[in-house]
N, C-alpha and C. Protein backbone atom coordinates (compact mmCIF):
# COMPACT_ATOMS: atom_id res chain seq x y z
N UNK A 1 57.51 105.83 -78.71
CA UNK A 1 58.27 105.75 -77.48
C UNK A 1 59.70 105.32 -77.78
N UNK A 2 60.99 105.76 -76.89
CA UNK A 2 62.11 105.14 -77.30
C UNK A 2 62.15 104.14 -77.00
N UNK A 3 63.26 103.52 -77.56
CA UNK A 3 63.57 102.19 -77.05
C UNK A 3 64.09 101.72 -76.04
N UNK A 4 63.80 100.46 -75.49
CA UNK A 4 64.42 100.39 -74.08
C UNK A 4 65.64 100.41 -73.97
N UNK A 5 66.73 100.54 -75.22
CA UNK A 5 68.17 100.51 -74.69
C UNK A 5 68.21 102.04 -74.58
N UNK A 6 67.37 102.72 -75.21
CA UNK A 6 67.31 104.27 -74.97
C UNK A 6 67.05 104.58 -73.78
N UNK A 7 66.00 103.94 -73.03
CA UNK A 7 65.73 104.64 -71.70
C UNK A 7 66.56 104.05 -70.82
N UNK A 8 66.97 102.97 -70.97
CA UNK A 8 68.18 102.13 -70.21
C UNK A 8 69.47 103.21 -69.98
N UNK A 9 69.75 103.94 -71.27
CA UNK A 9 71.21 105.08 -71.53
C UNK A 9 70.55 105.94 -70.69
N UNK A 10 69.36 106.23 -70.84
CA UNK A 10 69.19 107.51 -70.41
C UNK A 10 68.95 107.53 -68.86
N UNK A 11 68.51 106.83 -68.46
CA UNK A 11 68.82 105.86 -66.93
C UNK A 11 69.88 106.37 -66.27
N UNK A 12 71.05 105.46 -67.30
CA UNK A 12 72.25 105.15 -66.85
C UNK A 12 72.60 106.75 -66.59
N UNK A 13 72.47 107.77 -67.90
CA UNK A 13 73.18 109.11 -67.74
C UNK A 13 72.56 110.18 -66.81
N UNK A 14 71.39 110.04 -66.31
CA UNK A 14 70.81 110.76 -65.02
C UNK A 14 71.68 109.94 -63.99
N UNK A 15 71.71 108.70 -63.43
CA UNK A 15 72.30 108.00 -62.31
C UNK A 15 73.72 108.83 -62.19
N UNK A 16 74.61 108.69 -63.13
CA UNK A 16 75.80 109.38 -63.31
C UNK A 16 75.81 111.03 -63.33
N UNK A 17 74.79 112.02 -63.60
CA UNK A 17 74.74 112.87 -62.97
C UNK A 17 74.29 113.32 -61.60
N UNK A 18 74.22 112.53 -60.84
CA UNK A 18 73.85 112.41 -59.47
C UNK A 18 72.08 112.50 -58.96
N UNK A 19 71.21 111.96 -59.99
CA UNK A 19 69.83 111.46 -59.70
C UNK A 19 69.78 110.64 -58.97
N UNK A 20 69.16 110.38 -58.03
CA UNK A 20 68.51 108.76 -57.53
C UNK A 20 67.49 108.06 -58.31
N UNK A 21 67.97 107.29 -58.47
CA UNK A 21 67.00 106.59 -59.70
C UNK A 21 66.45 105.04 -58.77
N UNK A 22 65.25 105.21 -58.29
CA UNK A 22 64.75 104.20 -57.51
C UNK A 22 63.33 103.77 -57.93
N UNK A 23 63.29 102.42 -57.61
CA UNK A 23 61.78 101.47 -58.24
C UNK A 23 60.47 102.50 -57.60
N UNK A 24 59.55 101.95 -58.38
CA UNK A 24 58.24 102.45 -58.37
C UNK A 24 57.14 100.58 -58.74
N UNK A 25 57.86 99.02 -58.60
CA UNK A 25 57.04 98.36 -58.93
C UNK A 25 57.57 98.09 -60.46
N UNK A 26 57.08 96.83 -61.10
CA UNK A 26 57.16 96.35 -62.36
C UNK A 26 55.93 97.06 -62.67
N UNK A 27 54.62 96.46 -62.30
CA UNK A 27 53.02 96.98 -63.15
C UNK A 27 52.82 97.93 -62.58
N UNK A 28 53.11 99.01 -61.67
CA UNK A 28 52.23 99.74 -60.94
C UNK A 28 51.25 99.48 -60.74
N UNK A 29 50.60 98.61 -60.16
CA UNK A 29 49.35 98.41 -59.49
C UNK A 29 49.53 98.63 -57.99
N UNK A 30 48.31 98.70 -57.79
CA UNK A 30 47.72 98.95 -56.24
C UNK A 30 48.03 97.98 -55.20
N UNK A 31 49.31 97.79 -54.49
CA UNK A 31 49.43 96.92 -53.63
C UNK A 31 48.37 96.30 -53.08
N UNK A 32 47.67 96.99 -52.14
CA UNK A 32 46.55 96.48 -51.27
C UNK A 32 45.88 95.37 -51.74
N UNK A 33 45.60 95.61 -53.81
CA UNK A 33 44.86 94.60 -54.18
C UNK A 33 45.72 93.53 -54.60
N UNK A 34 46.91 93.50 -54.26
CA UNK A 34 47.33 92.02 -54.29
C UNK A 34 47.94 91.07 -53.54
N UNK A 35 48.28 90.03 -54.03
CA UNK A 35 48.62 88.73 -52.51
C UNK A 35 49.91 89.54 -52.40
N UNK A 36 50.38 89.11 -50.82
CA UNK A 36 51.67 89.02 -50.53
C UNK A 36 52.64 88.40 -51.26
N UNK A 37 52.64 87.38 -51.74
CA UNK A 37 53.46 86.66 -52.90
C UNK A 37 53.57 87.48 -54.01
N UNK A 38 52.54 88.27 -55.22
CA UNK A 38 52.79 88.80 -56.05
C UNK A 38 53.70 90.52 -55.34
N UNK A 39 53.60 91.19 -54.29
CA UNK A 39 53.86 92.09 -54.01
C UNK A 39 55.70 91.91 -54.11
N UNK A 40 55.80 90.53 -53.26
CA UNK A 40 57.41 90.23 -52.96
C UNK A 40 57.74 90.19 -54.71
N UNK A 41 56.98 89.73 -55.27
CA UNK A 41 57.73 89.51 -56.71
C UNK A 41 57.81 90.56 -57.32
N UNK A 42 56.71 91.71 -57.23
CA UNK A 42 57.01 93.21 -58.21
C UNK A 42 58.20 94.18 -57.22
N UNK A 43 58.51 94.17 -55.79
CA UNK A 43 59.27 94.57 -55.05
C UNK A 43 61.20 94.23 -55.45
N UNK A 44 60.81 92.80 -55.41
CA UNK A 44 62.50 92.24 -55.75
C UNK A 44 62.84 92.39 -57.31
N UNK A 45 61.89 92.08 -57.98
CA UNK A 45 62.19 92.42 -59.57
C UNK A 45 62.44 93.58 -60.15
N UNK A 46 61.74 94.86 -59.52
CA UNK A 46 61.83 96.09 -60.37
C UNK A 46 63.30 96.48 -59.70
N UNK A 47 63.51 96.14 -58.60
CA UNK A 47 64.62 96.13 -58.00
C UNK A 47 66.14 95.62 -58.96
N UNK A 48 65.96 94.32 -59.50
CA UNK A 48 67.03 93.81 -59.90
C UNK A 48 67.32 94.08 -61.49
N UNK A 49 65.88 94.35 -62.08
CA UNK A 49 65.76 95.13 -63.25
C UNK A 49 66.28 96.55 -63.19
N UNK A 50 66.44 97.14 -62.69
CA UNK A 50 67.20 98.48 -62.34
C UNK A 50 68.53 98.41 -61.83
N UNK A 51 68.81 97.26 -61.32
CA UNK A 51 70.71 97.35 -60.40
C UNK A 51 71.04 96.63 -62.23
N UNK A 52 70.47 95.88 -63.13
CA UNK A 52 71.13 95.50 -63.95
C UNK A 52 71.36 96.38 -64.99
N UNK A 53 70.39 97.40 -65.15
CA UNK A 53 70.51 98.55 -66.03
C UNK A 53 71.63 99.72 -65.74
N UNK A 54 71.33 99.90 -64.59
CA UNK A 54 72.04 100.88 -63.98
C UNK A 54 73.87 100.10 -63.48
N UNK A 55 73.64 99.09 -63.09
CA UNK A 55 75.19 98.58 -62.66
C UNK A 55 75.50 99.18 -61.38
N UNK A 56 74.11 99.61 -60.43
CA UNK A 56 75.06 100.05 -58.80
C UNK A 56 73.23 99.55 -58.15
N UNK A 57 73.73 99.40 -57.04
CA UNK A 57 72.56 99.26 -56.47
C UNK A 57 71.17 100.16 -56.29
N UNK A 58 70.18 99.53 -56.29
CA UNK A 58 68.79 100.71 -56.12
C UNK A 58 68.58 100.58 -54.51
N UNK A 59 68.28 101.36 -54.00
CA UNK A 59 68.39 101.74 -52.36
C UNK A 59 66.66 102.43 -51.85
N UNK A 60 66.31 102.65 -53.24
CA UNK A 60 64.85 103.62 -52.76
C UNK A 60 63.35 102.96 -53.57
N UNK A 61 62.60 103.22 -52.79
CA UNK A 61 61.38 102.72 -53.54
C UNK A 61 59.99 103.57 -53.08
N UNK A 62 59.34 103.45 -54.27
CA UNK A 62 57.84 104.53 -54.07
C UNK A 62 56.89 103.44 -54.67
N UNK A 63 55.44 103.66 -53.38
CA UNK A 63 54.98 103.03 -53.69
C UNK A 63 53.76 103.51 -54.81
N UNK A 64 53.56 102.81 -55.82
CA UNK A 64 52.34 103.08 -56.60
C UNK A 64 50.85 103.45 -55.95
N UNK A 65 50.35 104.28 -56.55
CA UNK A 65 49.02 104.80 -55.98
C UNK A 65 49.21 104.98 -54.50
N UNK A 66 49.34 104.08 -53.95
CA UNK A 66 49.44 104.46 -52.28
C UNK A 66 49.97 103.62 -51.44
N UNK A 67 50.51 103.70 -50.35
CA UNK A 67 50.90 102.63 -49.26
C UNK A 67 49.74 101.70 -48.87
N UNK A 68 50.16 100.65 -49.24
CA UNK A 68 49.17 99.68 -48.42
C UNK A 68 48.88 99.45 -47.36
N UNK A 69 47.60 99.34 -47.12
CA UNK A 69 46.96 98.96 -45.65
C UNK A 69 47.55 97.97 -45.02
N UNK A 70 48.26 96.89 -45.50
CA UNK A 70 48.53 95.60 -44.63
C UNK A 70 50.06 96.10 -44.21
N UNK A 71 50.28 95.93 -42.97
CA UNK A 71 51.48 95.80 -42.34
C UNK A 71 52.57 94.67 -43.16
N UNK A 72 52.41 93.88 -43.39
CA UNK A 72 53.17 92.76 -44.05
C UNK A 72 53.91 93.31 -44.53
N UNK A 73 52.87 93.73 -45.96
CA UNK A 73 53.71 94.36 -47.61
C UNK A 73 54.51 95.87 -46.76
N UNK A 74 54.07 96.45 -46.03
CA UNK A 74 55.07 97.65 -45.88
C UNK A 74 56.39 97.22 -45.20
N UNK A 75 56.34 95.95 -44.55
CA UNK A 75 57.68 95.15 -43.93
C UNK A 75 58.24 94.85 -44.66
N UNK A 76 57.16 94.36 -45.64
CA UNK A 76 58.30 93.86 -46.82
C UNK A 76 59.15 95.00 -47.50
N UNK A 77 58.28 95.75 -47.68
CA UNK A 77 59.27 96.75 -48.82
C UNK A 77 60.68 97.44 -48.01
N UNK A 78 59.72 97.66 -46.76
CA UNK A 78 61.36 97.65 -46.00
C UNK A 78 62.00 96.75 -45.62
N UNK A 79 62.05 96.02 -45.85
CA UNK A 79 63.57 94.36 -45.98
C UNK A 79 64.04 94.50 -47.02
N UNK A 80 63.49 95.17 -48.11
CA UNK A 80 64.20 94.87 -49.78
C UNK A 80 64.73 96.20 -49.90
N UNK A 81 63.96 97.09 -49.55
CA UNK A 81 64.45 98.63 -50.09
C UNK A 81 65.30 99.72 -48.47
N UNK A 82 66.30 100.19 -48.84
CA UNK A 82 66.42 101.29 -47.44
C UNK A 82 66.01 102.28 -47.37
N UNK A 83 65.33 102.69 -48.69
CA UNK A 83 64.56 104.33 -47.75
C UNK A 83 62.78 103.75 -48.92
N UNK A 84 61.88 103.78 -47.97
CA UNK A 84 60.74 103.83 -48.95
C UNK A 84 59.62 105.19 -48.71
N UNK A 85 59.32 105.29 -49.83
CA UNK A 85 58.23 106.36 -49.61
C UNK A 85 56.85 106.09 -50.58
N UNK A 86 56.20 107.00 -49.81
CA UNK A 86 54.81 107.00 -50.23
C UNK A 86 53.50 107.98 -49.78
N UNK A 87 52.46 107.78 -50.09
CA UNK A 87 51.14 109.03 -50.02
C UNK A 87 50.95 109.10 -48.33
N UNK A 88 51.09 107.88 -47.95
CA UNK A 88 49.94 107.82 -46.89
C UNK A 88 51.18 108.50 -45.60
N UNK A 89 50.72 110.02 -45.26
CA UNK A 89 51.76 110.54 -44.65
C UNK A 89 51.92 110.23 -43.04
N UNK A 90 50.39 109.25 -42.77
CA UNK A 90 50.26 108.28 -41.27
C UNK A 90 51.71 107.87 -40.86
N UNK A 91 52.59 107.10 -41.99
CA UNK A 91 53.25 106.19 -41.13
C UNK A 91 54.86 106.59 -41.10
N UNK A 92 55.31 106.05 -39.88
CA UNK A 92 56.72 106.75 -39.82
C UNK A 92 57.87 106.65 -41.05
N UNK A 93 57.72 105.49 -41.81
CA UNK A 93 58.55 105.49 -43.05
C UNK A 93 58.40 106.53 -44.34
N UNK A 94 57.33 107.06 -44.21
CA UNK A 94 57.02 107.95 -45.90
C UNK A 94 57.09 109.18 -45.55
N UNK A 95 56.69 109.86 -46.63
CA UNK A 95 56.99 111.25 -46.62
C UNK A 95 56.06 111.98 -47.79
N UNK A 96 55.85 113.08 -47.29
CA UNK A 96 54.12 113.81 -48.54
C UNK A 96 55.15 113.83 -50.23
N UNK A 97 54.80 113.21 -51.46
CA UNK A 97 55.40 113.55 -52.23
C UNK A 97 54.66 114.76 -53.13
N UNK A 98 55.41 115.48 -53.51
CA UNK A 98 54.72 116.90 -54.26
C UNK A 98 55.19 117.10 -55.63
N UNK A 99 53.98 117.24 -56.70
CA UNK A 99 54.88 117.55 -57.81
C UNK A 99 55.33 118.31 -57.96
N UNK A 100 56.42 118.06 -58.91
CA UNK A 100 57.07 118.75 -59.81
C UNK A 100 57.00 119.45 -60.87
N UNK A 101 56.44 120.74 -61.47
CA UNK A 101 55.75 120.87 -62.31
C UNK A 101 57.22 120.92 -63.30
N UNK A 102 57.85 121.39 -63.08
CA UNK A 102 59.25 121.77 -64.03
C UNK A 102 60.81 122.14 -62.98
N UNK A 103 61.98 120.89 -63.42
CA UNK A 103 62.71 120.90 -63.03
C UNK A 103 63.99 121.03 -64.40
N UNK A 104 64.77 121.96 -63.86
CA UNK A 104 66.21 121.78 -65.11
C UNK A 104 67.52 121.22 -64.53
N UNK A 105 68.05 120.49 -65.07
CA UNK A 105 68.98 120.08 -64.30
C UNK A 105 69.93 120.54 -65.60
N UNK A 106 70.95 121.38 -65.51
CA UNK A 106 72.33 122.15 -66.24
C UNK A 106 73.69 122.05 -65.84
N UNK A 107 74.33 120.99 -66.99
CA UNK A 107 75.66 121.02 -66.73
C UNK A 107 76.44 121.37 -68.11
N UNK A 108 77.76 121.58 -67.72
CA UNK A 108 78.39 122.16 -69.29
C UNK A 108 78.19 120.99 -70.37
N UNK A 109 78.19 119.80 -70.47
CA UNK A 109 77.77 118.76 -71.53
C UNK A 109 76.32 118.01 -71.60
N UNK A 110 75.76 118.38 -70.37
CA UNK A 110 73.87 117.75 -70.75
C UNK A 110 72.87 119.12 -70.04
N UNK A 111 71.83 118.80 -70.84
CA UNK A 111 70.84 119.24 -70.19
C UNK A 111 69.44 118.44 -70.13
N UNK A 112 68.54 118.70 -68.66
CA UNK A 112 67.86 117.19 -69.23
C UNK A 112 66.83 118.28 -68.32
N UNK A 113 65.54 117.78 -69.19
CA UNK A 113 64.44 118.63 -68.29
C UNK A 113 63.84 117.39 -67.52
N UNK A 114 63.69 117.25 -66.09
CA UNK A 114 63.03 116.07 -65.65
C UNK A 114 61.37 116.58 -65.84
């Protein structure tokens, strides 16, 4: 695997080609199965771990495996984050995410296959 100052550059050089580069969580785990306290802590951290890599703010967040059942944690993520998304296409904040099987992104000095 590269190294983290590698994926840190490589971070940085998608952000600067106009990617949104937004949290997904420190562990990816399953919200639902954890306290409200650990949720606020993987929410604000992957958060500040990314504005320090990147040097501009993170604005977006996806939730791992799925939106949680408790009203709380989805309040929460919207107090910390301004646009969040996720599976569960019930609730007015998310949206169906679909893969991607193959994307190219081409400019005259990079090319980067996401």
């Amino acid at each position: 695997f590269p190294s983290h100052d590698m994926r840190a550059q490589a971070l940085g050089e998608l952000s600067r080609y106009g990617a949104v580069i937004g949290s997904h969580s420190v562990s990816h785990r399953d919200a639902t199965d954890l306290a409200l306290e650990v949720v606020q802590e993987e929410l604000i951290l992957s958060k500040e771990i990314l504005q320090n890599v990147l040097g501009e703010p993170v604005t977006e967040f996806a939730w791992p495996i799925r939106v949680p059942r408790f009203a709380e944690m989805r309040k929460l993520a919207q107090d910390v984050y301004y646009c969040v998304y996720g599976l569960d296409v019930t609730t007015t904040h998310c949206i169906k995410r679909n893969p991607v099987s193959a994307l190219m992104y081409r400019d005259e000095d990079m090319e980067i296959a996401l």
